[in-house]
C-alpha atoms as a PDB file:
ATOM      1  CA  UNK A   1     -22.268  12.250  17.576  1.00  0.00           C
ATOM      2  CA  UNK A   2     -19.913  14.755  15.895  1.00  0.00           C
ATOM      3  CA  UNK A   3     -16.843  13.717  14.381  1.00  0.00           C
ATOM      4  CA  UNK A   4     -13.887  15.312  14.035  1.00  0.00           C
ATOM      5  CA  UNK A   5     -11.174  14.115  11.748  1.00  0.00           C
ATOM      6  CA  UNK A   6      -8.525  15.790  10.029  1.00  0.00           C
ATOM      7  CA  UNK A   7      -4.705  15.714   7.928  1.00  0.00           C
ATOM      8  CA  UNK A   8      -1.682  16.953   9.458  1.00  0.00           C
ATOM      9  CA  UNK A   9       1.530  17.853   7.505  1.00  0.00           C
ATOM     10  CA  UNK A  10       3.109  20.539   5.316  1.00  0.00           C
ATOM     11  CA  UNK A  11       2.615  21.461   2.802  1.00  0.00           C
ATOM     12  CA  UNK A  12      -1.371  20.355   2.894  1.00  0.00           C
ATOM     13  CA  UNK A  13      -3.319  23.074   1.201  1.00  0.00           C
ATOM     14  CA  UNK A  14      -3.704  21.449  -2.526  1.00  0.00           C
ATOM     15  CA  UNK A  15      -4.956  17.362  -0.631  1.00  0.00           C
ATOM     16  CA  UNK A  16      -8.121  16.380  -1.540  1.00  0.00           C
ATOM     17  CA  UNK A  17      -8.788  14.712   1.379  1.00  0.00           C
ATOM     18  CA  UNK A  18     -11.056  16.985   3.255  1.00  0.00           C
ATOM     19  CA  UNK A  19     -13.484  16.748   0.139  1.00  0.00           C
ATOM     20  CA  UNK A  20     -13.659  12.454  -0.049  1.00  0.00           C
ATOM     21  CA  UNK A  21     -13.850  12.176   3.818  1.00  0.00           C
ATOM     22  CA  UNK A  22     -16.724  15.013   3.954  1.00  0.00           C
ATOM     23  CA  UNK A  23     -18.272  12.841   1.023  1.00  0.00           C
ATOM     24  CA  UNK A  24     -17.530   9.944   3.055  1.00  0.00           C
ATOM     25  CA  UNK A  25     -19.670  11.592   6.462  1.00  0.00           C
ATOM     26  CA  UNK A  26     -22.472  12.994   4.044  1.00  0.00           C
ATOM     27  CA  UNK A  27     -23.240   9.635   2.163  1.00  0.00           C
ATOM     28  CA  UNK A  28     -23.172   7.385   5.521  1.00  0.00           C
ATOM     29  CA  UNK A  29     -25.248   9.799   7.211  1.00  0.00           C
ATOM     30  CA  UNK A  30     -22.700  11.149   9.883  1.00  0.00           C
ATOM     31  CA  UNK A  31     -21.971  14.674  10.977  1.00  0.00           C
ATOM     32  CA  UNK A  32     -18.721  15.813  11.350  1.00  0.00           C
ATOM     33  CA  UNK A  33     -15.983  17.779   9.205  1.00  0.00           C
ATOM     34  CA  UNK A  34     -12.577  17.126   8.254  1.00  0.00           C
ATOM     35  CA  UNK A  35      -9.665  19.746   8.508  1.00  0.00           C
ATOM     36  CA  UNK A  36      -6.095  20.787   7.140  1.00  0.00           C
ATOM     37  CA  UNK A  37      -3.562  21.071   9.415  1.00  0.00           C
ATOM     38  CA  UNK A  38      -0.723  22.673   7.904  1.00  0.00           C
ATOM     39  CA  UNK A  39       1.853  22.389  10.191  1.00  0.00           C
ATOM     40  CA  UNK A  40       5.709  23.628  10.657  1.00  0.00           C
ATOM     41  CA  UNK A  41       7.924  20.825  11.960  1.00  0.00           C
ATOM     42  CA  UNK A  42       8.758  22.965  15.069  1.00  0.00           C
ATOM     43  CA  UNK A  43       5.346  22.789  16.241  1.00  0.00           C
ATOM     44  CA  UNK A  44       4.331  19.432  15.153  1.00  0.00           C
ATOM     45  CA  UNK A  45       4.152  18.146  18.731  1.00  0.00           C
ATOM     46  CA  UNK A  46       2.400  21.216  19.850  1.00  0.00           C
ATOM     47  CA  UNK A  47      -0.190  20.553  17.269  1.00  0.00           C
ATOM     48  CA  UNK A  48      -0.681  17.037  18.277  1.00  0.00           C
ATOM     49  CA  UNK A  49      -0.827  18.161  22.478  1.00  0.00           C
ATOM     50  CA  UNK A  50      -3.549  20.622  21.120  1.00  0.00           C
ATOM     51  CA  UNK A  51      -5.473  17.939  18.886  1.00  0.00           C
ATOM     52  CA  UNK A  52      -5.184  15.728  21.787  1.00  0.00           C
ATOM     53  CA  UNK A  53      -7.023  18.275  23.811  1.00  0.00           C
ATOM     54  CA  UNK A  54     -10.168  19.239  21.479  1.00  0.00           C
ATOM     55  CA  UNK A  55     -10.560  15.552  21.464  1.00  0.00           C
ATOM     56  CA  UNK A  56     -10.329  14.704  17.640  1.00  0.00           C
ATOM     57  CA  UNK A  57     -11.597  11.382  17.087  1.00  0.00           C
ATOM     58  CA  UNK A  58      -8.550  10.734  14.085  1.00  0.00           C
ATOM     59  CA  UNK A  59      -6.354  12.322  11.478  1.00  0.00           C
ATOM     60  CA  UNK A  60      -4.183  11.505   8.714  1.00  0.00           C
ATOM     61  CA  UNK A  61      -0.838  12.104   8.572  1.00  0.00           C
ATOM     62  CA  UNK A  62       0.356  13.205   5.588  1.00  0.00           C
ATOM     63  CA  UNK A  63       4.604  14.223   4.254  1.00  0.00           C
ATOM     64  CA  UNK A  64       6.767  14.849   6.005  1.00  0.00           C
ATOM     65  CA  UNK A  65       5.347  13.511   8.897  1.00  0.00           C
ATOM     66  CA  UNK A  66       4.590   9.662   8.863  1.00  0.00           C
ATOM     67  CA  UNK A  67       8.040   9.069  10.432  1.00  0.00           C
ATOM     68  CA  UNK A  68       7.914  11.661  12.828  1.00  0.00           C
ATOM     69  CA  UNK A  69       4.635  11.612  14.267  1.00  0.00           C
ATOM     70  CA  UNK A  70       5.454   8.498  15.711  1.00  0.00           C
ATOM     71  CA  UNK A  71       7.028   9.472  18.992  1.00  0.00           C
ATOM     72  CA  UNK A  72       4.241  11.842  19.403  1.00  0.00           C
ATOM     73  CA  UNK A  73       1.774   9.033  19.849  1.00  0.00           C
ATOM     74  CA  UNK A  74       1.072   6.459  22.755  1.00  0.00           C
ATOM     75  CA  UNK A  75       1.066   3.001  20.464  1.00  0.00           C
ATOM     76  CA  UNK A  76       0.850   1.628  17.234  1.00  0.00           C
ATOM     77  CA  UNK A  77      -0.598  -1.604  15.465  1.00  0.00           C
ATOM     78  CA  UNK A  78       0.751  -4.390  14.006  1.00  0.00           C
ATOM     79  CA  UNK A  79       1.501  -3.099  10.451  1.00  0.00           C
ATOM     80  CA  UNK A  80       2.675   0.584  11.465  1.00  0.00           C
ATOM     81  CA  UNK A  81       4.864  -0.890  14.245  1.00  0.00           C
ATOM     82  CA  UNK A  82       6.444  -2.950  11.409  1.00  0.00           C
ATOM     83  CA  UNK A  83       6.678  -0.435   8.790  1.00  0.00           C
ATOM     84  CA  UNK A  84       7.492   2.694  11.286  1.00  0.00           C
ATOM     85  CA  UNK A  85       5.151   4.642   9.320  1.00  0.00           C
ATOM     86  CA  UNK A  86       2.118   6.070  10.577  1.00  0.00           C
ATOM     87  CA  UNK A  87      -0.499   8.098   7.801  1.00  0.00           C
ATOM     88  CA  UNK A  88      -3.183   7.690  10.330  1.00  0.00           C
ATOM     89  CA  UNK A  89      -4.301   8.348  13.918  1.00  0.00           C
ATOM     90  CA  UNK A  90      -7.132   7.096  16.279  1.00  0.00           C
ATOM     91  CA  UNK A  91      -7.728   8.516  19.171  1.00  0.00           C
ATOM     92  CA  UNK A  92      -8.946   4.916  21.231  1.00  0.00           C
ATOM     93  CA  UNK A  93     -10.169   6.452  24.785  1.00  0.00           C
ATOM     94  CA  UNK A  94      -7.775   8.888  25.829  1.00  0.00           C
ATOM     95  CA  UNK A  95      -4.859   7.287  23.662  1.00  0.00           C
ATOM     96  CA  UNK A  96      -3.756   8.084  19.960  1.00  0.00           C
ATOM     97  CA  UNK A  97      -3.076   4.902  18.307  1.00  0.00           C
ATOM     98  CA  UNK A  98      -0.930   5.322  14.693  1.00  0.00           C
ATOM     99  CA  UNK A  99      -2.191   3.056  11.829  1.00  0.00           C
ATOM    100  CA  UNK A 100      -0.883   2.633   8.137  1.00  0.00           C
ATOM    101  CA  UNK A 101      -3.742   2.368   5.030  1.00  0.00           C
ATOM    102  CA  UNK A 102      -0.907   3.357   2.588  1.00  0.00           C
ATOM    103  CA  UNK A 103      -0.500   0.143   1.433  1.00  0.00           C
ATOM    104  CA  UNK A 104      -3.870  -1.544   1.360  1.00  0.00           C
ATOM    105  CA  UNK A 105      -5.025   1.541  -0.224  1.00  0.00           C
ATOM    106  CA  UNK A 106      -2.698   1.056  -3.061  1.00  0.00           C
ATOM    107  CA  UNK A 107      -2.786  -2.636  -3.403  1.00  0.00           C
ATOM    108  CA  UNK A 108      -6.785  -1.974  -3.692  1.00  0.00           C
ATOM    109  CA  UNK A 109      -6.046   0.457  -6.182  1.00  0.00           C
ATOM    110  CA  UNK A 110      -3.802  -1.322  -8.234  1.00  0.00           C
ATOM    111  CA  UNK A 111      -6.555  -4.828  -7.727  1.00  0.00           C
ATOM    112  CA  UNK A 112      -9.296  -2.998  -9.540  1.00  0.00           C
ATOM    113  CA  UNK A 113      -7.433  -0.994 -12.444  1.00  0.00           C
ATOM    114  CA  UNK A 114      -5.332  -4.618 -13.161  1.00  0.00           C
ATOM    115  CA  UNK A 115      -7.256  -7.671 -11.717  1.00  0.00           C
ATOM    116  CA  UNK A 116      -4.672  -9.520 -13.501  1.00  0.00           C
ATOM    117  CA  UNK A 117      -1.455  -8.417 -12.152  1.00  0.00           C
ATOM    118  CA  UNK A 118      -2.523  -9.287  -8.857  1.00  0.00           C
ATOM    119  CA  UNK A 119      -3.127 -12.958  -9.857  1.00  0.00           C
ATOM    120  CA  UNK A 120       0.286 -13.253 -11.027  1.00  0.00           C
ATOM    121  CA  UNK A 121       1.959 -11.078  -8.707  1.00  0.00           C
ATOM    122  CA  UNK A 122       4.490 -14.222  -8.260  1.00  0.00           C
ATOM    123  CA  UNK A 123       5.714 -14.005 -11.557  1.00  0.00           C
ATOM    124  CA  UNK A 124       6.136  -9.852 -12.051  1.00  0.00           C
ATOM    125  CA  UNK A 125       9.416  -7.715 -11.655  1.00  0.00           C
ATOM    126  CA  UNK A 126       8.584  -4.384  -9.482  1.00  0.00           C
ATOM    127  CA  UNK A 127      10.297  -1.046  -8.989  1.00  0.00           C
ATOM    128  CA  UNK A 128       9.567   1.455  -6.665  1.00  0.00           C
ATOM    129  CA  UNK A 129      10.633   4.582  -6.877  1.00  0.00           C
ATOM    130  CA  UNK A 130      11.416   6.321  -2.973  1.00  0.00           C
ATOM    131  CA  UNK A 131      12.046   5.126   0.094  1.00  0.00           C
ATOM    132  CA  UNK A 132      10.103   7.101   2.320  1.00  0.00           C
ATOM    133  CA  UNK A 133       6.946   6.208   4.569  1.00  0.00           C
ATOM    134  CA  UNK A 134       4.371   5.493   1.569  1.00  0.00           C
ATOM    135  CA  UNK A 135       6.891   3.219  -0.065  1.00  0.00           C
ATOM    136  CA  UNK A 136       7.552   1.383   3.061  1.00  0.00           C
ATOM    137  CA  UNK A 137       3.888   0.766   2.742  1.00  0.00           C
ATOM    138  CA  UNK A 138       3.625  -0.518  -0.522  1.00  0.00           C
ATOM    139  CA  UNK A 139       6.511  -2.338  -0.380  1.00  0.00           C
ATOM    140  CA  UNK A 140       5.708  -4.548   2.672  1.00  0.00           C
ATOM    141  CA  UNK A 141       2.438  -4.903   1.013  1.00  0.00           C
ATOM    142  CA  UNK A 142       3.152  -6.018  -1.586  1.00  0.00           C
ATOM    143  CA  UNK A 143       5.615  -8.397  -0.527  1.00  0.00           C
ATOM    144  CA  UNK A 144       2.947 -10.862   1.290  1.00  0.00           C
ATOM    145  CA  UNK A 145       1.861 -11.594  -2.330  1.00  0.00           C
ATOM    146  CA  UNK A 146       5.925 -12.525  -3.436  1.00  0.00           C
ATOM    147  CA  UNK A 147       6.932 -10.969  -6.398  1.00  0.00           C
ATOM    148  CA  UNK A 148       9.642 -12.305  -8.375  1.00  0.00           C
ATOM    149  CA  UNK A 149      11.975  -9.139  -8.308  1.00  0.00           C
ATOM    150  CA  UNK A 150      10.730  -5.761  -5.443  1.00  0.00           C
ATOM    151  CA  UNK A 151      13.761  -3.282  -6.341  1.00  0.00           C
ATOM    152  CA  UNK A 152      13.638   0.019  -4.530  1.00  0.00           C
ATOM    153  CA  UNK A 153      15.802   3.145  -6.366  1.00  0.00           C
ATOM    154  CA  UNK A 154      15.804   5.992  -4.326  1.00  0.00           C
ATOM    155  CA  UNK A 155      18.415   9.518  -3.946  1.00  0.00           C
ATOM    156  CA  UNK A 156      20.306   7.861  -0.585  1.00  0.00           C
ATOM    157  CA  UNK A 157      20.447   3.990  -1.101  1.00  0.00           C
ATOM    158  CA  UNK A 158      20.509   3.590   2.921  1.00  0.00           C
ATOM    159  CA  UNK A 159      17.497   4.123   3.140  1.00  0.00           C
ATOM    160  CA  UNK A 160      16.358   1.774   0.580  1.00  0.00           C
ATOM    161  CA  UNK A 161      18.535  -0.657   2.454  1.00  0.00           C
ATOM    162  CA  UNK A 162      16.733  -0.096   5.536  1.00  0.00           C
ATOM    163  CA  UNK A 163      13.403  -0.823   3.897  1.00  0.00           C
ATOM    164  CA  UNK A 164      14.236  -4.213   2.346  1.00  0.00           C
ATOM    165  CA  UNK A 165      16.739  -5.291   4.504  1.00  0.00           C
ATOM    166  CA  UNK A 166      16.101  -9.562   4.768  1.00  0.00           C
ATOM    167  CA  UNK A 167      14.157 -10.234   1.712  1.00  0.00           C
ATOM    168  CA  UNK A 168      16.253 -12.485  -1.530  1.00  0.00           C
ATOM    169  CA  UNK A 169      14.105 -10.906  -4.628  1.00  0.00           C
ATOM    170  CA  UNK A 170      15.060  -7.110  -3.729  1.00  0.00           C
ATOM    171  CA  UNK A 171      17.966  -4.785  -5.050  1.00  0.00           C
ATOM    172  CA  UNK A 172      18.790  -1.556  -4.158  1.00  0.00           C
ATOM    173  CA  UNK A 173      19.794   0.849  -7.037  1.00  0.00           C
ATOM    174  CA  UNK A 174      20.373   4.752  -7.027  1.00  0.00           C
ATOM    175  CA  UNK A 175      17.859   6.453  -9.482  1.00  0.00           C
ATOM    176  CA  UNK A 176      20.593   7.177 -11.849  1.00  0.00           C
ATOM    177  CA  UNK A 177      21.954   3.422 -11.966  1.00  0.00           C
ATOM    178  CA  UNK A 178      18.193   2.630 -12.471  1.00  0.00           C
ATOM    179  CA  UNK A 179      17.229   4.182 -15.355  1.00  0.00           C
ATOM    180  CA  UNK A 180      19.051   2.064 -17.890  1.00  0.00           C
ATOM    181  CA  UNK A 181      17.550  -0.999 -16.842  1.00  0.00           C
ATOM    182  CA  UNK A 182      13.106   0.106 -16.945  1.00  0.00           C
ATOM    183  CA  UNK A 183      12.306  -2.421 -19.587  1.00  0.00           C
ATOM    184  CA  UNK A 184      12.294  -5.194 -17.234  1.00  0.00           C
ATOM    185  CA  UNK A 185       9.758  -4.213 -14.642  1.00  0.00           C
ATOM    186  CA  UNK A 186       6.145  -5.213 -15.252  1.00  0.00           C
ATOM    187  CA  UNK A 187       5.328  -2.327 -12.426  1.00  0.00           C
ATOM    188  CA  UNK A 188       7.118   0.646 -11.579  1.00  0.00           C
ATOM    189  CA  UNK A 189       5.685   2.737  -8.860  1.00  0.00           C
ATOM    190  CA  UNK A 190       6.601   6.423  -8.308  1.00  0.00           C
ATOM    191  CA  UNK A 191       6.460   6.982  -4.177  1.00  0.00           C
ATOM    192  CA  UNK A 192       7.696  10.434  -3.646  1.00  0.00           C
ATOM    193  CA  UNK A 193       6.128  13.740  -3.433  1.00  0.00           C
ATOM    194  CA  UNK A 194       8.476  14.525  -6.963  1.00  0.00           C
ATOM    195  CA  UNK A 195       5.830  16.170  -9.162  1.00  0.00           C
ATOM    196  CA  UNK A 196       2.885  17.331  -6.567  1.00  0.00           C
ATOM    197  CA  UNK A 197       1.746  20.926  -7.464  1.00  0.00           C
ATOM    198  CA  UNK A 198       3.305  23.484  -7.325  1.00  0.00           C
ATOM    199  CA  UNK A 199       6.739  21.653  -9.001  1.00  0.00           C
ATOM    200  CA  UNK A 200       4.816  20.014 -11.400  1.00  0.00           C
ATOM    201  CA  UNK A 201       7.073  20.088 -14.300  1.00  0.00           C
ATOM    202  CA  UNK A 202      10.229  18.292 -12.318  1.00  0.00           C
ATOM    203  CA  UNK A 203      10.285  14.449 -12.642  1.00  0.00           C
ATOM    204  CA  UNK A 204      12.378  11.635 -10.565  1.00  0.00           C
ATOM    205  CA  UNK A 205      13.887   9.781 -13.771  1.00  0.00           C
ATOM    206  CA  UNK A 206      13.406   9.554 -17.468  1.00  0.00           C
ATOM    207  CA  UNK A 207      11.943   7.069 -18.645  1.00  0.00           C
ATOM    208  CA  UNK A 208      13.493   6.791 -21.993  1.00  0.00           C
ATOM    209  CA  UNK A 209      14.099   2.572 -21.645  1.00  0.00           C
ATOM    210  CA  UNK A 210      10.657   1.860 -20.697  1.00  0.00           C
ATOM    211  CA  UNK A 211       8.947  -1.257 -22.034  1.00  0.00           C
ATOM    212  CA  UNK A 212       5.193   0.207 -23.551  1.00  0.00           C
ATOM    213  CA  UNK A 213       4.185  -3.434 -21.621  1.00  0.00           C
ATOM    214  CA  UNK A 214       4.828  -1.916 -18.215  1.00  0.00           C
ATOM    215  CA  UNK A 215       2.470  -0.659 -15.984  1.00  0.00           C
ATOM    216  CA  UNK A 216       3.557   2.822 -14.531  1.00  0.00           C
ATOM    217  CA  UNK A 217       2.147   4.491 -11.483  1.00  0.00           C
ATOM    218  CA  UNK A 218       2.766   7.552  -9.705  1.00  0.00           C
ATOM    219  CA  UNK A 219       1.082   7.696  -6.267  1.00  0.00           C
ATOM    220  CA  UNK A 220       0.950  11.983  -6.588  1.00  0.00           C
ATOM    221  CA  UNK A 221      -2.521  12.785  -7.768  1.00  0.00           C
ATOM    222  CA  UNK A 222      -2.491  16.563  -8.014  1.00  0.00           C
ATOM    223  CA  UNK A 223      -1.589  16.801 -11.186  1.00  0.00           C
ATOM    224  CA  UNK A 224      -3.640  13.524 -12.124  1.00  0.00           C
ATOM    225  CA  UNK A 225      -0.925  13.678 -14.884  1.00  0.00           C
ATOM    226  CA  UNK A 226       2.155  13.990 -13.767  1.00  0.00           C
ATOM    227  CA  UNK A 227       5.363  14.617 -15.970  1.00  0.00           C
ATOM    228  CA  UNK A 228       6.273  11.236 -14.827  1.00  0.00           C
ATOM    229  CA  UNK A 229       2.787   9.814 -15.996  1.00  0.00           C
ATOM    230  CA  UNK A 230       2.799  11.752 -19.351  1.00  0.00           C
ATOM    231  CA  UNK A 231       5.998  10.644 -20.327  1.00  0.00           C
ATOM    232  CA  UNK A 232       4.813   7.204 -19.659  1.00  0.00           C
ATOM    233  CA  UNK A 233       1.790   7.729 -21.500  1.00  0.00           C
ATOM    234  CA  UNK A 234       3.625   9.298 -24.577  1.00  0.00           C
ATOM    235  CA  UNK A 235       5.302   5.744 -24.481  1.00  0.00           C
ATOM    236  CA  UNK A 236       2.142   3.781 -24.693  1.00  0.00           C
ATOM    237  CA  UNK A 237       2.868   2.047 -21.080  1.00  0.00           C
ATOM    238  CA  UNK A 238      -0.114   1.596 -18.897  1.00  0.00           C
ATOM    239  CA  UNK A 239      -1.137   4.146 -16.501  1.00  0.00           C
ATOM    240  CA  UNK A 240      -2.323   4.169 -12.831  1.00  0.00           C
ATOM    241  CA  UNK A 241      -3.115   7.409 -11.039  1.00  0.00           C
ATOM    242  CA  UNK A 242      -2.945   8.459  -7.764  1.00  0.00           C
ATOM    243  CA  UNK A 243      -6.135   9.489  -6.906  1.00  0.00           C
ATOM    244  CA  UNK A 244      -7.619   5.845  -6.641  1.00  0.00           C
ATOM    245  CA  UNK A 245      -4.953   5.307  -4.070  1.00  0.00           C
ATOM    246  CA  UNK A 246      -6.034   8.198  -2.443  1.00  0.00           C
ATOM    247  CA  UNK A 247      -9.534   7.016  -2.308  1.00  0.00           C
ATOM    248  CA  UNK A 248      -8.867   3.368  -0.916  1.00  0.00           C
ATOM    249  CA  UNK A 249      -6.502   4.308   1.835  1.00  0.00           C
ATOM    250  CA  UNK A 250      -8.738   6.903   2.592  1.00  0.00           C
ATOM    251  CA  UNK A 251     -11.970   4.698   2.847  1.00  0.00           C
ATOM    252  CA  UNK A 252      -9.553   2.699   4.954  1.00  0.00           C
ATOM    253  CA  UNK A 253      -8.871   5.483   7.786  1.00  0.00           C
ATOM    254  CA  UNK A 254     -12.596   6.117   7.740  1.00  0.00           C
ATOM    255  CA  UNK A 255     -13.354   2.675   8.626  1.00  0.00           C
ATOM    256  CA  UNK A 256     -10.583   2.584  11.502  1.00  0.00           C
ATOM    257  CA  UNK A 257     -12.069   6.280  12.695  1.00  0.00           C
ATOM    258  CA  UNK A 258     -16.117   5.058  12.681  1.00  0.00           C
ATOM    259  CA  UNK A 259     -16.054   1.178  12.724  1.00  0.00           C
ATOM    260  CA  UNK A 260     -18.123   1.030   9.320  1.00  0.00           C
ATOM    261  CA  UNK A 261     -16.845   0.483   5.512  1.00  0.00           C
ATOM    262  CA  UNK A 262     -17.449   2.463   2.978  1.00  0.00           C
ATOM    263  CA  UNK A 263     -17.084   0.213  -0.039  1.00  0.00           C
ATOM    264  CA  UNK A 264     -21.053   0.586  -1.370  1.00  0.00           C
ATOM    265  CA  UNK A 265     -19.144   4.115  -2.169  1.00  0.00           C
ATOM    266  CA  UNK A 266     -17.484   3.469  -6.173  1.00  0.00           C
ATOM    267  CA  UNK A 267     -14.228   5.719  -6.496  1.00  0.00           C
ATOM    268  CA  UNK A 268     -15.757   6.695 -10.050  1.00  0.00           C
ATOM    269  CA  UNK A 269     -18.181   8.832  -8.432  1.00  0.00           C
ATOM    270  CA  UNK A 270     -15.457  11.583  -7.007  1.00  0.00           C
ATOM    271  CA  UNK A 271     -13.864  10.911 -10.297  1.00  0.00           C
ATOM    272  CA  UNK A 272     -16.456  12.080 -12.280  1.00  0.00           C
ATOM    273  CA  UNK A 273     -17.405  15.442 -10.295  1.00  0.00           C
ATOM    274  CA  UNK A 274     -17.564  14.958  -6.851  1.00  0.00           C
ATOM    275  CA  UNK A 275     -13.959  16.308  -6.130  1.00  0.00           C
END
């Protein structure tokens, strides 16, 4: 068998996914390739009718997409039905069925990097930064483990509001109103695209009130460093990148796609060379 797998959204050109999943089918003894789709939003459904038709056995879905891919598909599961966000498709017979790894993939990431953290999830204040189909990810994520405080900040607080609608430990803020109040998040988690090559030097807030205690994570991973990240760093916070997030959710797709795990596969080896 030949697979075919793929990402699908715009821009794509800079994602390192085509290199991990290619690393993926070389190291678990599969054939198949992985493509870019860059595609415009007027022919997004074209794209999908003609993906549909060559047979692809699963893509990712990548910005600005994850919202409106969905209509474009025949079902979802559990999780993306609940989070309306969809950064992965399997094509199950002659149906393309949407799935969501954002989450797991950055709760893994965020597990190995700060074993810790996780274990006392209960008692840590969390910010996230966006409101857009990752952060719906994340947040409903990392809400089965019951922080004390979620807060989302984003540009257009409805959205926000849409996201956390129900749950007693969340705020929304607008990223202005946000910034004065940093040093009381044990997490702050940067969801946006704000900072992906090629606008690498603009940044979503300051963070001049951080707390150097605070872990601070941007989920963009081209730059590794973001401005966001280097500001952090210059502040002697903790740092998690984006590229381990990358890794986990991606392992996770590949599992969904082929029906077989990748974890003998250690992130540090793509970190180190492979990509």
């Amino acid at each position: 068998m030949v697979y075919q797998f793929g990402l699908i959204g715009h821009p794509v050109s800079q994602s390192k996914s085509p290199i991990i999943h290619n690393y993926f089918l070389k190291n678990m003894g599969f054939n198949g390739q992985y493509n870019l789709y860059d595609v415009l939003e007027s022919q997004l459904s074209k794209k999908v009718i003609e993906l549909r038709e060559n047979n692809i056995d699963g893509f990712n879905v990548t910005v600005p997409y994850k919202e409106k891919i969905i209509p474009l598909l025949d079902g979802l599961d559990e999780k993306a039905e609940k989070l309306q966000s969809v950064n992965t498709v399997k094509r199950e017979k002659e149906k393309l069925i949407g799935y969501n790894t954002d989450g797991v993939g950055y709760l893994e990431s965020l597990r190995q990097a700060y074993p810790s953290f996780i274990k006392h999830t209960s008692k840590k204040n969390i910010l996230l930064l966006g409101a857009g189909g990752a952060a719906r990810g994340i947040y409903y994520t990392l809400q089965e483990f019951r922080p004390a405080r979620l807060d989302i900040a984003n540009r257009t607080v409805n959205r926000a509001y849409d996201i956390c609608d129900g749950y007693q430990n969340s705020s929304v803020y607008s990223l202005s109103e946000v910034e004065g109040c940093l040093s009381k998040y044990d997490l702050i988690i940067q969801t946006t695209n704000i900072g992906m090559e090629p606008d690498d030097k603009k940044q979503i807030i300051s963070l001049k009130y951080l707390s150097s205690a605070t872990i601070v994570s941007d989920i963009v991973y081209k730059p590794k460093l973001t401005q966001f990240l280097n500001e952090a760093k210059q502040r002697k916070a903790n740092l998690l990148f984006g590229d381990t997030m990358l890794w986990y959710q991606a392992a996770k797709s590949f599992e969904i796609w082929t029906n077989h795990s990748v974890d003998g596969l250690e992130p540090f080896e793509f970190e180190k060379g492979v990509i």
